[in-house]
N, C-alpha and C. Protein backbone atom coordinates (compact mmCIF):
# COMPACT_ATOMS: atom_id res chain seq x y z
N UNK A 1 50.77 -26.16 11.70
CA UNK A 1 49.66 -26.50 12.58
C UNK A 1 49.43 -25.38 13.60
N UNK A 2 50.37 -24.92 14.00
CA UNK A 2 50.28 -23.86 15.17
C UNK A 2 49.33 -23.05 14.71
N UNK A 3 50.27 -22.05 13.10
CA UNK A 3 49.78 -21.11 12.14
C UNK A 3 47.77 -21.27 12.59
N UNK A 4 47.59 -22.40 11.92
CA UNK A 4 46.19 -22.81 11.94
C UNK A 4 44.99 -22.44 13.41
N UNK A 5 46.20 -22.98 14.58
CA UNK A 5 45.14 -22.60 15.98
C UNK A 5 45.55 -20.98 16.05
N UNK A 6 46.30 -20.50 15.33
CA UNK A 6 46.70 -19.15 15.99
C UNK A 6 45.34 -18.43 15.04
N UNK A 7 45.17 -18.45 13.71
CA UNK A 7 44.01 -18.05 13.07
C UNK A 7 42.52 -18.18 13.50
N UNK A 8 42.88 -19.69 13.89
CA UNK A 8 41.02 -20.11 14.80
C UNK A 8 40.80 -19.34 15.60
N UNK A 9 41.83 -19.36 16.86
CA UNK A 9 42.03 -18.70 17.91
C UNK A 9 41.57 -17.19 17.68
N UNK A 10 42.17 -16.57 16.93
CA UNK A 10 41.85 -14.58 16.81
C UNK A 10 40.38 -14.93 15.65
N UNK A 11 40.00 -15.93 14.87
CA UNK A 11 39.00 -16.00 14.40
C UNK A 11 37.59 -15.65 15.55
N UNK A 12 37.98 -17.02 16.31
CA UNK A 12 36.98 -16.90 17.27
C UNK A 12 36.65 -15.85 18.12
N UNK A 13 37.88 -15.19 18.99
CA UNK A 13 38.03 -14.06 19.39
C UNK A 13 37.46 -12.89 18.71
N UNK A 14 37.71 -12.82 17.18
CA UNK A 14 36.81 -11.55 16.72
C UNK A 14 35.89 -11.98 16.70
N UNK A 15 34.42 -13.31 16.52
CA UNK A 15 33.34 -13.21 16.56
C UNK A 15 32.77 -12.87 17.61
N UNK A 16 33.95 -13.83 18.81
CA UNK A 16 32.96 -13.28 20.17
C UNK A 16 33.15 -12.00 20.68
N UNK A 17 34.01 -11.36 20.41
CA UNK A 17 33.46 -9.51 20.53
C UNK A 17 32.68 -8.99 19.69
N UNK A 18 32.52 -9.56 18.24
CA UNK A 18 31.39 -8.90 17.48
C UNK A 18 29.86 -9.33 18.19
N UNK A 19 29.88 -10.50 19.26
CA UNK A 19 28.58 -10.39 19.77
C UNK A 19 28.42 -9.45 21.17
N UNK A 20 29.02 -8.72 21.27
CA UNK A 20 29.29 -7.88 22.55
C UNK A 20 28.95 -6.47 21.85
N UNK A 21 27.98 -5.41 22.61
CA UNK A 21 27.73 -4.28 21.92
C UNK A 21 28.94 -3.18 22.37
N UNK A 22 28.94 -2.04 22.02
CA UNK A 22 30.14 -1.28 22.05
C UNK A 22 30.06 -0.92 23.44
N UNK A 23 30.76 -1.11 24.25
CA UNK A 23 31.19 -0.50 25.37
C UNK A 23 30.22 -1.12 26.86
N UNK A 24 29.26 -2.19 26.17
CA UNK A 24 28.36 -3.10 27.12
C UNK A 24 27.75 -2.17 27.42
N UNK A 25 27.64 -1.55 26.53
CA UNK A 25 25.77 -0.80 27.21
C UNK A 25 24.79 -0.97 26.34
N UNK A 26 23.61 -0.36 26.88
CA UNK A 26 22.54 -0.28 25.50
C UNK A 26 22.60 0.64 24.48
N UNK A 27 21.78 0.06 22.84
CA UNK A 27 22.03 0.75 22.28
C UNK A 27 21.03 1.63 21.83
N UNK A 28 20.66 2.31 23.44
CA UNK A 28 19.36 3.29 23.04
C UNK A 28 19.60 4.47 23.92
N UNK A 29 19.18 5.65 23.61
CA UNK A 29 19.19 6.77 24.84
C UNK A 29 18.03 7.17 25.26
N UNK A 30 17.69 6.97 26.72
CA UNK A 30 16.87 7.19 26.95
C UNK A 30 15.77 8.48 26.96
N UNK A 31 14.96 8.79 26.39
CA UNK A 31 14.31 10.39 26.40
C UNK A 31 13.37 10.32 27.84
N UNK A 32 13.96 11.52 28.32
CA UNK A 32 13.44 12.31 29.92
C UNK A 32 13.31 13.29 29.57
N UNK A 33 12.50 13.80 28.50
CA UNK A 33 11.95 15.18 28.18
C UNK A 33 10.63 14.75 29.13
N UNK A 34 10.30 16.22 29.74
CA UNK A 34 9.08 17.20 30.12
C UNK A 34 7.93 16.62 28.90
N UNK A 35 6.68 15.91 29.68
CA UNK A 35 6.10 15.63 28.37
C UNK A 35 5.47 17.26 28.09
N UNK A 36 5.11 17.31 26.94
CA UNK A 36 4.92 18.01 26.07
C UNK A 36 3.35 18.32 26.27
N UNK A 37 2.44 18.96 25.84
CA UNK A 37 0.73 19.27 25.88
C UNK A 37 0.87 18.17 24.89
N UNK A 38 -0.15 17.83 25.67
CA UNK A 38 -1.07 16.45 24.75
C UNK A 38 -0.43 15.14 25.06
N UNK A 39 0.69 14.99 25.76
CA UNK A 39 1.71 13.86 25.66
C UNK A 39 1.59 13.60 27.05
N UNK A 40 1.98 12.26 26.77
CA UNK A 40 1.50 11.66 28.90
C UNK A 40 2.05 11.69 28.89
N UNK A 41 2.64 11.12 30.41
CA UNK A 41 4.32 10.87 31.13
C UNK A 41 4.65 9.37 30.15
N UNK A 42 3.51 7.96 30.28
CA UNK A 42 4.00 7.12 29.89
C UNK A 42 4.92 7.01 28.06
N UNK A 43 4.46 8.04 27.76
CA UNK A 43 5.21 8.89 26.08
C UNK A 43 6.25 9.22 26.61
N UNK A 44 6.27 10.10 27.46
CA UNK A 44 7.64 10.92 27.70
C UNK A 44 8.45 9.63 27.63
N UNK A 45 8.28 8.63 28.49
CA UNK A 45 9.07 7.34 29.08
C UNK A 45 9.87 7.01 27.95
N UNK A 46 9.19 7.04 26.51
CA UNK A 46 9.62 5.99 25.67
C UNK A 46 10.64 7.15 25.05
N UNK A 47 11.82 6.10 24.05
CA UNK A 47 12.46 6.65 23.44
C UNK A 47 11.81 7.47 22.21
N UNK A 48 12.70 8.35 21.46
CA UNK A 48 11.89 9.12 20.68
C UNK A 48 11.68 8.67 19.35
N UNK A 49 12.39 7.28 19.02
CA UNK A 49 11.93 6.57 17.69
C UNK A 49 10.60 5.19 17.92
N UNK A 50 10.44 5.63 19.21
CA UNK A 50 9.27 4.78 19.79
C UNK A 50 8.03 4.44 18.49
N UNK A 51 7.41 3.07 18.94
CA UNK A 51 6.45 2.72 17.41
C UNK A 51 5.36 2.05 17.89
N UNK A 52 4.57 1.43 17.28
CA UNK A 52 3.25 1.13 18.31
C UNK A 52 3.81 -0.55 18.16
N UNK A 53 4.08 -1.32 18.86
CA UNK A 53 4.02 -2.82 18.84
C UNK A 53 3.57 -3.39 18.00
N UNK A 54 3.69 -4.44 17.29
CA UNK A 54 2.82 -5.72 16.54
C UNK A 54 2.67 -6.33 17.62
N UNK A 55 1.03 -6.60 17.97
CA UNK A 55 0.77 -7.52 19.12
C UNK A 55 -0.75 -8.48 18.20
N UNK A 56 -0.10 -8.63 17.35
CA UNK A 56 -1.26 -9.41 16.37
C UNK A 56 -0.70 -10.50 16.32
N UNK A 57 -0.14 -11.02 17.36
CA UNK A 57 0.83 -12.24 17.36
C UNK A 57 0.52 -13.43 18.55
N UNK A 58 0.38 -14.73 18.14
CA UNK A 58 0.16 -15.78 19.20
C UNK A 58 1.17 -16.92 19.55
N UNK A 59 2.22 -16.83 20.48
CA UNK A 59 3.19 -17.86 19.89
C UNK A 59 2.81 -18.91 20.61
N UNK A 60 3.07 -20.10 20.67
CA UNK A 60 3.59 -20.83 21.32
C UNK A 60 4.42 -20.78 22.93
N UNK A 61 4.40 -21.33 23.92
CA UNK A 61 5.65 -21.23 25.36
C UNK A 61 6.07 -23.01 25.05
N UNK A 62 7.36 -22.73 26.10
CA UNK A 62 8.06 -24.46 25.76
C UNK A 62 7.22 -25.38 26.52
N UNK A 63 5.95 -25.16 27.02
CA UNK A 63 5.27 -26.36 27.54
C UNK A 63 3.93 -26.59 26.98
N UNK A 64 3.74 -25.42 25.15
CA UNK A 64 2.31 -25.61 24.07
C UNK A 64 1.32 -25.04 24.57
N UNK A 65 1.76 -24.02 25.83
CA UNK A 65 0.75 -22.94 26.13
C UNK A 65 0.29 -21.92 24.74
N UNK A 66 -0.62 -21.47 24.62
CA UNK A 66 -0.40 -20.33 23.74
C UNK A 66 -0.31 -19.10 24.34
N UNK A 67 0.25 -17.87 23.98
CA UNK A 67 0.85 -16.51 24.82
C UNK A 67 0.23 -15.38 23.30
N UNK A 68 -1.07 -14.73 23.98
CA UNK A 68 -1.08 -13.76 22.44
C UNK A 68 -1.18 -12.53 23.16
N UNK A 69 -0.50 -12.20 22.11
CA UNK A 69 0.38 -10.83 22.70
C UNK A 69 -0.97 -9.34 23.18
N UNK A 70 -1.89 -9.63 22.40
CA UNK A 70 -3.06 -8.74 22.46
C UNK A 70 -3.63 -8.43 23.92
N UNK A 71 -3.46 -9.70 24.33
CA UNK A 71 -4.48 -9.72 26.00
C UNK A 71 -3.12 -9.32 26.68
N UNK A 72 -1.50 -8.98 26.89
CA UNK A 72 -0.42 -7.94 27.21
C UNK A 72 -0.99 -6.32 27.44
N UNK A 73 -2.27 -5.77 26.63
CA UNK A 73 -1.95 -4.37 26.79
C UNK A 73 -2.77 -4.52 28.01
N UNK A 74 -2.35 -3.53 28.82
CA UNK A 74 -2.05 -2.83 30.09
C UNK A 74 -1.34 -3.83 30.77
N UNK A 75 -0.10 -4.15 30.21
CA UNK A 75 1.05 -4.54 31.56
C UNK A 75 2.09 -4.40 30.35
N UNK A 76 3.43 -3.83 31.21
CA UNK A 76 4.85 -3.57 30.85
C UNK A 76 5.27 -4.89 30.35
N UNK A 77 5.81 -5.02 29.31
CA UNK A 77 6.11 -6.41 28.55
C UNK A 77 7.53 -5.91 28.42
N UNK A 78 8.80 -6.61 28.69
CA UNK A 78 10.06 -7.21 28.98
C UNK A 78 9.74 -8.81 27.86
N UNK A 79 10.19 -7.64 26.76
CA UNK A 79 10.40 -8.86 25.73
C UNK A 79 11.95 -9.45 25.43
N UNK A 80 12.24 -10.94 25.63
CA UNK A 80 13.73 -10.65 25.29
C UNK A 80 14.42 -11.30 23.87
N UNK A 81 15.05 -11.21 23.41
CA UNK A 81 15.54 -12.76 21.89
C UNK A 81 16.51 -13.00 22.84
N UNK A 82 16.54 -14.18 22.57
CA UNK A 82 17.29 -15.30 23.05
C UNK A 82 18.05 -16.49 22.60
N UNK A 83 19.27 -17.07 22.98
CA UNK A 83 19.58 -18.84 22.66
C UNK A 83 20.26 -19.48 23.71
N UNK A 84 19.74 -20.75 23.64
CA UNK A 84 20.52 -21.25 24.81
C UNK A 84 21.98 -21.23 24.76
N UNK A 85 23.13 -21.08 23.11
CA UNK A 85 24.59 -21.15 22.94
C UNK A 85 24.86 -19.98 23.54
N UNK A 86 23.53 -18.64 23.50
CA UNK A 86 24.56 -16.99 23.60
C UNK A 86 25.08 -16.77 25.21
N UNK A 87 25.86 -16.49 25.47
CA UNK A 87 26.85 -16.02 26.66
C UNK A 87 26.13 -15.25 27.21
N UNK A 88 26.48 -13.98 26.55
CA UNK A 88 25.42 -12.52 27.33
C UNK A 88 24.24 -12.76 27.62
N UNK A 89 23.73 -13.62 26.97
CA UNK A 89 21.80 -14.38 27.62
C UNK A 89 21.95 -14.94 28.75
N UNK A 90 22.91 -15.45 29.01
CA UNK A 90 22.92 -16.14 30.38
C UNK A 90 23.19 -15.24 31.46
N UNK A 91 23.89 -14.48 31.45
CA UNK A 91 24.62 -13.07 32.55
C UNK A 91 22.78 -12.51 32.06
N UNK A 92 22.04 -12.51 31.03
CA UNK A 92 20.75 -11.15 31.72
C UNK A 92 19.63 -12.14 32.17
N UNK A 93 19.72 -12.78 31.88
CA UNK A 93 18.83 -14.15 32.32
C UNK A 93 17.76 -14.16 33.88
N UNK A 94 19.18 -14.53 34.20
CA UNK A 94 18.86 -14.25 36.03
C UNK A 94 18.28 -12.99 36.37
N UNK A 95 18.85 -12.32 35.66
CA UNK A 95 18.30 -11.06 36.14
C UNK A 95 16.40 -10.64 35.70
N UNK A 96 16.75 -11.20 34.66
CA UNK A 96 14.72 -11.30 33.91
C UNK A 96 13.99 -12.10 34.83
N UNK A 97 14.86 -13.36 35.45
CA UNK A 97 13.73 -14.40 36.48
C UNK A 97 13.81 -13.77 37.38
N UNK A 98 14.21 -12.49 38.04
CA UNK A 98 14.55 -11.88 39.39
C UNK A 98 13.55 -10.65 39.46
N UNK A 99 13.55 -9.64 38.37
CA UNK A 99 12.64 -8.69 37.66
C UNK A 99 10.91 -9.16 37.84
N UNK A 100 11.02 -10.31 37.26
CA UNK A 100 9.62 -11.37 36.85
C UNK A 100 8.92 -11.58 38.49
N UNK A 101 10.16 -12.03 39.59
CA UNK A 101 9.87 -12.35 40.72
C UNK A 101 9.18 -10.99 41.29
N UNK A 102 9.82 -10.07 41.62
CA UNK A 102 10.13 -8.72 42.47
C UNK A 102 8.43 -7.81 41.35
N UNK A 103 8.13 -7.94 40.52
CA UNK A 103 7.36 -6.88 39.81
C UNK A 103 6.00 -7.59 39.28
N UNK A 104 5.98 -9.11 39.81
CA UNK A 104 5.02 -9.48 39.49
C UNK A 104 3.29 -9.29 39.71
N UNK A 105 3.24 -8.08 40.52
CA UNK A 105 2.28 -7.81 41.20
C UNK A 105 2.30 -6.21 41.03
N UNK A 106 3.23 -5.70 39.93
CA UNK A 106 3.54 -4.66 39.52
C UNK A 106 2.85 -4.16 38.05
N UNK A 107 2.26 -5.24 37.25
CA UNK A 107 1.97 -5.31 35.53
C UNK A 107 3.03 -5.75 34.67
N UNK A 108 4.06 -5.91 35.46
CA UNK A 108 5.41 -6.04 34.62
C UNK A 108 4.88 -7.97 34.15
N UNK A 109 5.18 -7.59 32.92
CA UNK A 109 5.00 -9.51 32.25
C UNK A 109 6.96 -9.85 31.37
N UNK A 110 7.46 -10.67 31.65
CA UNK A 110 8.94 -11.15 31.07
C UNK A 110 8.85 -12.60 30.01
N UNK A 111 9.08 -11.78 29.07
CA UNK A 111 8.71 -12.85 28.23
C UNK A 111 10.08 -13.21 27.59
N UNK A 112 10.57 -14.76 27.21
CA UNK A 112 11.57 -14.85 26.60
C UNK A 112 11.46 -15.33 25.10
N UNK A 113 12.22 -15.00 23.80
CA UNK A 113 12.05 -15.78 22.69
C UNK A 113 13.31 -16.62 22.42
N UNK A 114 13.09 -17.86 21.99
CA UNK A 114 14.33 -18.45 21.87
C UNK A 114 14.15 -18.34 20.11
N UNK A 115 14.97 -17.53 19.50
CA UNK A 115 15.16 -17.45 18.20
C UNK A 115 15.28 -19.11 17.50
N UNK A 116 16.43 -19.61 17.99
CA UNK A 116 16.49 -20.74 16.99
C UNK A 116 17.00 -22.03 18.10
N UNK A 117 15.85 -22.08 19.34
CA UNK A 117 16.04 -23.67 20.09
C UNK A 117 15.10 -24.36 19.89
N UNK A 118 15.21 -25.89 19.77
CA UNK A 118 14.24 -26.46 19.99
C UNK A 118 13.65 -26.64 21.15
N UNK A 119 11.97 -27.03 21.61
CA UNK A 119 11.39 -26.96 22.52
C UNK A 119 12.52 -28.01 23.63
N UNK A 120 12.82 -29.34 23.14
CA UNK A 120 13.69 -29.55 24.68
C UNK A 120 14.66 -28.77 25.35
N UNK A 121 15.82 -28.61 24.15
CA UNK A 121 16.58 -27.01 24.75
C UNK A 121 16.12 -26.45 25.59
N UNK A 122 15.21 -25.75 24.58
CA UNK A 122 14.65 -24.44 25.78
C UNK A 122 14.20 -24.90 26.79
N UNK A 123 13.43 -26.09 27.09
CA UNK A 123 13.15 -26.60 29.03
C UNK A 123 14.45 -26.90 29.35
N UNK A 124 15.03 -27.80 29.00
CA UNK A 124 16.31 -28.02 29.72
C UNK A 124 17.15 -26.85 30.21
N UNK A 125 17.42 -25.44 29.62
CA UNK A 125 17.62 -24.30 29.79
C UNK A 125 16.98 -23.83 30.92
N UNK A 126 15.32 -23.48 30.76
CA UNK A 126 14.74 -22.88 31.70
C UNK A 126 15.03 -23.68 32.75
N UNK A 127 15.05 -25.01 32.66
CA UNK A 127 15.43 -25.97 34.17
C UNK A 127 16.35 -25.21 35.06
N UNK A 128 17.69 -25.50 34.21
CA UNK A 128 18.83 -24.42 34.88
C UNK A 128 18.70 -23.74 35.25
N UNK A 129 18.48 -22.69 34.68
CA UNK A 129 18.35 -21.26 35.07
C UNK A 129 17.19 -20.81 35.85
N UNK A 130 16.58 -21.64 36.37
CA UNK A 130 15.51 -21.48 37.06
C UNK A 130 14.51 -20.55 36.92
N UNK A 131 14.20 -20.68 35.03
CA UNK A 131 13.31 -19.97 34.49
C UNK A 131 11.60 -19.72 35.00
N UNK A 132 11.40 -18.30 35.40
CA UNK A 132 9.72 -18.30 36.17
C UNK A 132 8.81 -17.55 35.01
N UNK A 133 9.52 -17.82 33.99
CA UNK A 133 8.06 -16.70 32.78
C UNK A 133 8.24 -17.36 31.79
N UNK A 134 7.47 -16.97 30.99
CA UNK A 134 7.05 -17.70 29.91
C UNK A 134 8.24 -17.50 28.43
N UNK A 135 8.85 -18.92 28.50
CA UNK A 135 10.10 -18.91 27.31
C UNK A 135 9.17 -19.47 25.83
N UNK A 136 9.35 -18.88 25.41
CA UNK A 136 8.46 -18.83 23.69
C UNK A 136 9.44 -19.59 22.71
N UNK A 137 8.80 -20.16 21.82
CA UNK A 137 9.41 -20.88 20.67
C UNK A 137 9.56 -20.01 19.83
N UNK A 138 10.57 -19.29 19.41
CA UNK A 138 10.73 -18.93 18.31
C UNK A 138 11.30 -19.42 16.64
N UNK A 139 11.63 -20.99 16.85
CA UNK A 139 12.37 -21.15 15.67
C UNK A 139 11.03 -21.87 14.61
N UNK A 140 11.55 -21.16 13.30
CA UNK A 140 10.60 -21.02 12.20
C UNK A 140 9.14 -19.79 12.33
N UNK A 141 9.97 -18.61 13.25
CA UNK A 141 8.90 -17.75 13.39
C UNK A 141 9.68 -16.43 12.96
N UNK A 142 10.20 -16.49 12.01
CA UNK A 142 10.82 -14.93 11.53
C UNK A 142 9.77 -13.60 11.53
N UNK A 143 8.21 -14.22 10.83
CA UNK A 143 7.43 -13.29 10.95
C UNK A 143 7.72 -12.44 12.07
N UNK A 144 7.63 -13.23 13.51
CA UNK A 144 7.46 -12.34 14.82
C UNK A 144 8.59 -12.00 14.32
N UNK A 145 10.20 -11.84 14.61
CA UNK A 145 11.06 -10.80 14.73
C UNK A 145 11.60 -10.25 14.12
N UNK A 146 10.42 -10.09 12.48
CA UNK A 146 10.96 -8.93 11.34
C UNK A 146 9.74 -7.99 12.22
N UNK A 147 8.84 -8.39 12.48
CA UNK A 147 8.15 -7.22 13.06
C UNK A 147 8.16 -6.84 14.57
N UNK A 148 9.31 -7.16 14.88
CA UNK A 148 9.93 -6.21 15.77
C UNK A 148 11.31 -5.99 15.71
N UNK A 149 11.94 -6.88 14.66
CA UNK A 149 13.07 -6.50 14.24
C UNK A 149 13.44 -4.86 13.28
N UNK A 150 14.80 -5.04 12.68
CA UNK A 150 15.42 -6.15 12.69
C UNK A 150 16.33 -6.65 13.57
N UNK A 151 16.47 -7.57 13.72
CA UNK A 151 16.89 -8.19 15.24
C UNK A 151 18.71 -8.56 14.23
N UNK A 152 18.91 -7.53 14.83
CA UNK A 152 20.92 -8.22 14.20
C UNK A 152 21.74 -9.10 15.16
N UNK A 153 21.30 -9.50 16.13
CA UNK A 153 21.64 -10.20 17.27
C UNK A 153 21.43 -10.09 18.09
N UNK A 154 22.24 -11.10 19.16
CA UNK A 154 21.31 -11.85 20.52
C UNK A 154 21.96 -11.33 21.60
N UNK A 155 21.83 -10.67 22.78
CA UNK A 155 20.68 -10.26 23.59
C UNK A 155 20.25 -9.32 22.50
N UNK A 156 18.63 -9.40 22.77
CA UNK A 156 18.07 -7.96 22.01
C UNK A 156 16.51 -7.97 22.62
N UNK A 157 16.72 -6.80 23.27
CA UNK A 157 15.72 -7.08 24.57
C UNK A 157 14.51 -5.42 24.45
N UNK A 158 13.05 -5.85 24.45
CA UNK A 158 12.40 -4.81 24.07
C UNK A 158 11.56 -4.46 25.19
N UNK A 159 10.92 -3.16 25.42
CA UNK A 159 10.04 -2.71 26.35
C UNK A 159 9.10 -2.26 25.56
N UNK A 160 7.85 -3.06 26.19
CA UNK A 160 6.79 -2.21 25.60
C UNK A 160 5.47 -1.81 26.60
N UNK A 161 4.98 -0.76 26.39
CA UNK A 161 4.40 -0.22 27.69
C UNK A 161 2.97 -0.32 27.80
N UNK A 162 2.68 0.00 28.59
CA UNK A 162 0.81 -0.35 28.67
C UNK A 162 -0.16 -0.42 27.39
N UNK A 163 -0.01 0.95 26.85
CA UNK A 163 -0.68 1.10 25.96
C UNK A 163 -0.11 0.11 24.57
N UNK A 164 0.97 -0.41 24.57
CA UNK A 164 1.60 -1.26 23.17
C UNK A 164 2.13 -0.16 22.61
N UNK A 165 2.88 0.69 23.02
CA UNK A 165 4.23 1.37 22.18
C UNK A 165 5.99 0.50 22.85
N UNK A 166 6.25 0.28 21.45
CA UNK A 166 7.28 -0.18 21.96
C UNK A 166 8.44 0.77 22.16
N UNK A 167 8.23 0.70 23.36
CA UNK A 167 9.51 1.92 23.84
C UNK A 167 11.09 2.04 23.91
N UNK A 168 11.08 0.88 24.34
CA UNK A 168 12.82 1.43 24.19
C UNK A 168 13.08 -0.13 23.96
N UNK A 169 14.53 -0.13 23.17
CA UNK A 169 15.41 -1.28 23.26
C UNK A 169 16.74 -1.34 23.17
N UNK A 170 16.69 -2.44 23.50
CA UNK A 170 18.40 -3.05 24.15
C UNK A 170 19.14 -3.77 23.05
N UNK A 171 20.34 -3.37 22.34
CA UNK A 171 21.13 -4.52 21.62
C UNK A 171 22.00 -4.73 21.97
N UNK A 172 22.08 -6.13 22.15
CA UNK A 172 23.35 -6.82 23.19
C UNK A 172 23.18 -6.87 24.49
N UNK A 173 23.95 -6.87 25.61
CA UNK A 173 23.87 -7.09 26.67
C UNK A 173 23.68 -5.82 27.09
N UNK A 174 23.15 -5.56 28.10
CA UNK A 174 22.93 -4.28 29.21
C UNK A 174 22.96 -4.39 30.24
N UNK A 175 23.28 -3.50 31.25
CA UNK A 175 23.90 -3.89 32.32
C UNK A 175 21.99 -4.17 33.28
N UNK A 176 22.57 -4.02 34.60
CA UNK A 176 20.99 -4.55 35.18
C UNK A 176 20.08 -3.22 35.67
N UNK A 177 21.65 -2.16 35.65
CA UNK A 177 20.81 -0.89 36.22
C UNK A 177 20.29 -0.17 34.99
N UNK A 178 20.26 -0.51 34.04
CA UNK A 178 19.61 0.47 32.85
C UNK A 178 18.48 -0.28 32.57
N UNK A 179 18.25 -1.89 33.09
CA UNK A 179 17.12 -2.43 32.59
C UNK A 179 16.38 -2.21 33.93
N UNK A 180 16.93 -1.90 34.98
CA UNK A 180 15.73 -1.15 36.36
C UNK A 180 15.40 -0.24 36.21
N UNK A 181 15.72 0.69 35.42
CA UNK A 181 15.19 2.35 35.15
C UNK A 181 14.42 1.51 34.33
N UNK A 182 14.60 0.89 33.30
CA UNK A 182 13.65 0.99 32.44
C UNK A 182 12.24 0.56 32.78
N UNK A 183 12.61 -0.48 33.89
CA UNK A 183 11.18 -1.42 34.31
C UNK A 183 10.74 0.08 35.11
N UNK A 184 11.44 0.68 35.76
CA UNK A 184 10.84 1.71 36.78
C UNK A 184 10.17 2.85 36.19
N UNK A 185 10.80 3.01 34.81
CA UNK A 185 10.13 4.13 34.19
C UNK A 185 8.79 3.72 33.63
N UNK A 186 8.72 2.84 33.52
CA UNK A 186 7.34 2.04 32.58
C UNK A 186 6.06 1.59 33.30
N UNK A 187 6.27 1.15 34.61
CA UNK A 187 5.71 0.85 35.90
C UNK A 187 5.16 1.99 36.42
């Protein structure tokens, strides 16, 4: 019997570091090149595998608002995937309703997706956490996050900038000062 909790035990333990990215940072580098002739600053901003957004998309929010992504260009979109079980969602969480607060008068828009909650979840969630932006239904919507995927897990958090290039992203958790450069660089 022991044998058995000692296996669960390092079972569990290796999944929950496989949801932790290597070294808790992001898994992007940021490009601060000199833009280039012909290239704005808001280009320079983005990383260099940067792509133009799918914003041909209308989801759902947890209170049957609709949110389409089209009427987003010209404001900084702080897209995040999400679940109410993941750990690291909760540690960046606060920090997205704090971002949302402080930049709202900035273009900055914080949008959350809950990959696979149902709509009470996700209010009961936003209750807690004293969610101020718009938490999106994502379950039975793979379309949206093969086309911005592929999404290999949760935190996985995207920037996309005025014009709809999606500029940089986050897999896994990131700390709060790499997601303030990022709002600052985009802003």
């Amino acid at each position: 019997m022991t044998f058995r909790w000692l296996i669960a035990g390092t079972a569990a333990l290796a999944l929950a570091l496989l949801t932790l990215p290597f070294g808790l940072t992001a898994s992007h580098a940021h490009a601060h090149a000199v833009p280039a002739a012909g290239e704005t600053a808001m280009t320079a901003a983005c990383d260099a595998d940067a792509r133009p957004a799918n914003l041909d998309f209308t989801l759902e929010d947890m209170n049957g608002n609709d949110v389409t992504f089209e009427s987003l260009k010209g404001k900084v979109v702080l897209l995040n995937f999400w679940a109410t079980w993941c750990g690291p969602c909760k540690i960046e969480i606060p920090w997205f309703v704090e971002f949302a607060e402080v930049h709202k008068d900035d273009g900055l828009v914080v949008l959350g997706l809950s990959v696979d909650d149902t709509v009470d979840k996700i209010q009961a969630f936003a209750e807690e956490f004293d969610v101020n932006y718009p938490m999106l239904v994502g379950l039975g919507r793979e379309d949206f996050q093969e086309a911005y995927g592929p999404v290999w897990g949760i935190p996985m958090t995207f920037f996309i900038d005025r014009e709809g290039t999606l500029c940089r992203t986050h897999t896994g958790i990131a700390n709060r000062d790499e997601f303030e450069k990022d709002i600052a660089d985009l802003l």
